[in-house]
N, C-alpha and C. Protein backbone atom coordinates (compact mmCIF):
# COMPACT_ATOMS: atom_id res chain seq x y z
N UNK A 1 0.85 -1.18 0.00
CA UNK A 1 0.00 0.00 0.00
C UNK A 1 0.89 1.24 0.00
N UNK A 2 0.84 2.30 -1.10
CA UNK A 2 1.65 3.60 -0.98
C UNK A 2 0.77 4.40 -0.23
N UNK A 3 1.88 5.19 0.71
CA UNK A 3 1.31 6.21 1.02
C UNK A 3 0.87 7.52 0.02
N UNK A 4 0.02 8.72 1.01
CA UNK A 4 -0.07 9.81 -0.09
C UNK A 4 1.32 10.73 -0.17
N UNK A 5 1.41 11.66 -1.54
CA UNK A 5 2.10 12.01 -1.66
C UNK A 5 1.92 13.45 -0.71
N UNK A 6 3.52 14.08 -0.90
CA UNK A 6 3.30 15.12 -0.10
C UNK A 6 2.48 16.28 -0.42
N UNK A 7 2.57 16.61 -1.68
CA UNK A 7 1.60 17.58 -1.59
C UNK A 7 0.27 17.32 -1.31
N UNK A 8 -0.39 16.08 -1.60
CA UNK A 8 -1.70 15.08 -1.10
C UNK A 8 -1.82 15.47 0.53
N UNK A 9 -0.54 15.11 0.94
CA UNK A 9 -0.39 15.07 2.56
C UNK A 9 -1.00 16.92 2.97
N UNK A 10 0.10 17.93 2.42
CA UNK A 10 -0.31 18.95 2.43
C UNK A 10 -1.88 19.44 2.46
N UNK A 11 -2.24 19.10 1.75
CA UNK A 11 -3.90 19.83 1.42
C UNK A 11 -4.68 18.91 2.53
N UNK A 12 -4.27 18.02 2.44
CA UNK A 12 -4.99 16.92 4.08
C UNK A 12 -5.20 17.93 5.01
N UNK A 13 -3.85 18.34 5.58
CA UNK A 13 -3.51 18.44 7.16
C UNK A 13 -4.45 20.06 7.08
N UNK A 14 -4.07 20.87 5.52
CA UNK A 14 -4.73 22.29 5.36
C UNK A 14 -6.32 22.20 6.08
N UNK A 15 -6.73 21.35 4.89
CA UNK A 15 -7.98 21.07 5.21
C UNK A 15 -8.22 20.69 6.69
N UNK A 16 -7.74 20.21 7.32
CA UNK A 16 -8.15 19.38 8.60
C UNK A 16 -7.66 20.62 9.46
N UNK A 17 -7.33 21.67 9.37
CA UNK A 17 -6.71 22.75 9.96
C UNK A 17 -7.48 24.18 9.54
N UNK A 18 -8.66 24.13 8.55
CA UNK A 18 -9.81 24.69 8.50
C UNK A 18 -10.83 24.13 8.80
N UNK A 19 -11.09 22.85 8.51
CA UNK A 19 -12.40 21.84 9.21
C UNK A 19 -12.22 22.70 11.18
N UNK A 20 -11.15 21.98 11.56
CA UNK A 20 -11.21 21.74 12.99
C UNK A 20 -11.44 24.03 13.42
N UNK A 21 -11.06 24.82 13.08
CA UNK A 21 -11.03 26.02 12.86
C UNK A 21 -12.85 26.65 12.67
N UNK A 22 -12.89 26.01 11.84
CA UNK A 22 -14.67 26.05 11.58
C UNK A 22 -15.75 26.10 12.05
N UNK A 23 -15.20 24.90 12.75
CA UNK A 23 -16.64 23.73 13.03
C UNK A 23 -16.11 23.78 14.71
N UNK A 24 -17.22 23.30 15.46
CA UNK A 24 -17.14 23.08 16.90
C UNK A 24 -16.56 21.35 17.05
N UNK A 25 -16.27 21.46 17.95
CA UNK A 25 -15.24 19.98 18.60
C UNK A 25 -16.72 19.29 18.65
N UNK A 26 -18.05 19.38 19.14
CA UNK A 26 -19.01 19.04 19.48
C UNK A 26 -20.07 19.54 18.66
N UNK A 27 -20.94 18.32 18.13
CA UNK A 27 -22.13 19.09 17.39
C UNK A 27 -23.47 19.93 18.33
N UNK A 28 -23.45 19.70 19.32
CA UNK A 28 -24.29 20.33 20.45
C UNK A 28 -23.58 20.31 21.93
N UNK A 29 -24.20 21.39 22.54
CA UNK A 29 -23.23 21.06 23.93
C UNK A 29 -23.39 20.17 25.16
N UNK A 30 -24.63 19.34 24.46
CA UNK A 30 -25.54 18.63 25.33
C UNK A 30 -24.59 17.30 24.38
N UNK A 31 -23.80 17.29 23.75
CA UNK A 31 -23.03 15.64 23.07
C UNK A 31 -22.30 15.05 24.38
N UNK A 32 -22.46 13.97 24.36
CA UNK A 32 -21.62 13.11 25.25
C UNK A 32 -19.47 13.48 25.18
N UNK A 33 -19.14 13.30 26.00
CA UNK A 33 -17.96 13.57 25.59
C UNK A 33 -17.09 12.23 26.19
N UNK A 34 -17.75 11.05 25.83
CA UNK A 34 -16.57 9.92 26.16
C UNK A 34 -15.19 10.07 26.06
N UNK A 35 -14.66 10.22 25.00
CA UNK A 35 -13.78 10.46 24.76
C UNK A 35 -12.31 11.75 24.66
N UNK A 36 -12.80 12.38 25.77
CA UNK A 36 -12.19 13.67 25.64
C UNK A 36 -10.81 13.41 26.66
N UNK A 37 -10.82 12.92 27.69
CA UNK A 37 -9.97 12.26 28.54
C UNK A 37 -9.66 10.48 28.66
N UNK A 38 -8.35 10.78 28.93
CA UNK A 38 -7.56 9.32 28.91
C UNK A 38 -8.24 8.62 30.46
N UNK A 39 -8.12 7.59 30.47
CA UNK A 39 -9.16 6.60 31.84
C UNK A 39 -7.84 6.68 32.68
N UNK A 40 -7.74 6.93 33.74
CA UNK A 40 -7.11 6.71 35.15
C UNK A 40 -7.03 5.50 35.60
N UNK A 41 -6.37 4.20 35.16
CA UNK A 41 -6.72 3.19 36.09
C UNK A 41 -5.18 2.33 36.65
């Protein structure tokens, strides 16, 4: 399996660096947040 190329890689991380910029971490503030912290055990 090849990986993507870099400029591929580039426009990824862009994109994912206006997505996350955008948009809220949470679609409502009433969402569950399982996953926001690592478990203590």
């Amino acid at each position: 399996m090849r990986g993507m190329s870099k400029a591929a890689l580039s426009v990824a991380r862009e994109a994912l660096a206006v997505g996350q910029a955008a948009l809220p971490p949470y679609g409502s503030r009433f969402s569950r947040h399982n996953y926001t912290h690592t478990k203590s055990c």
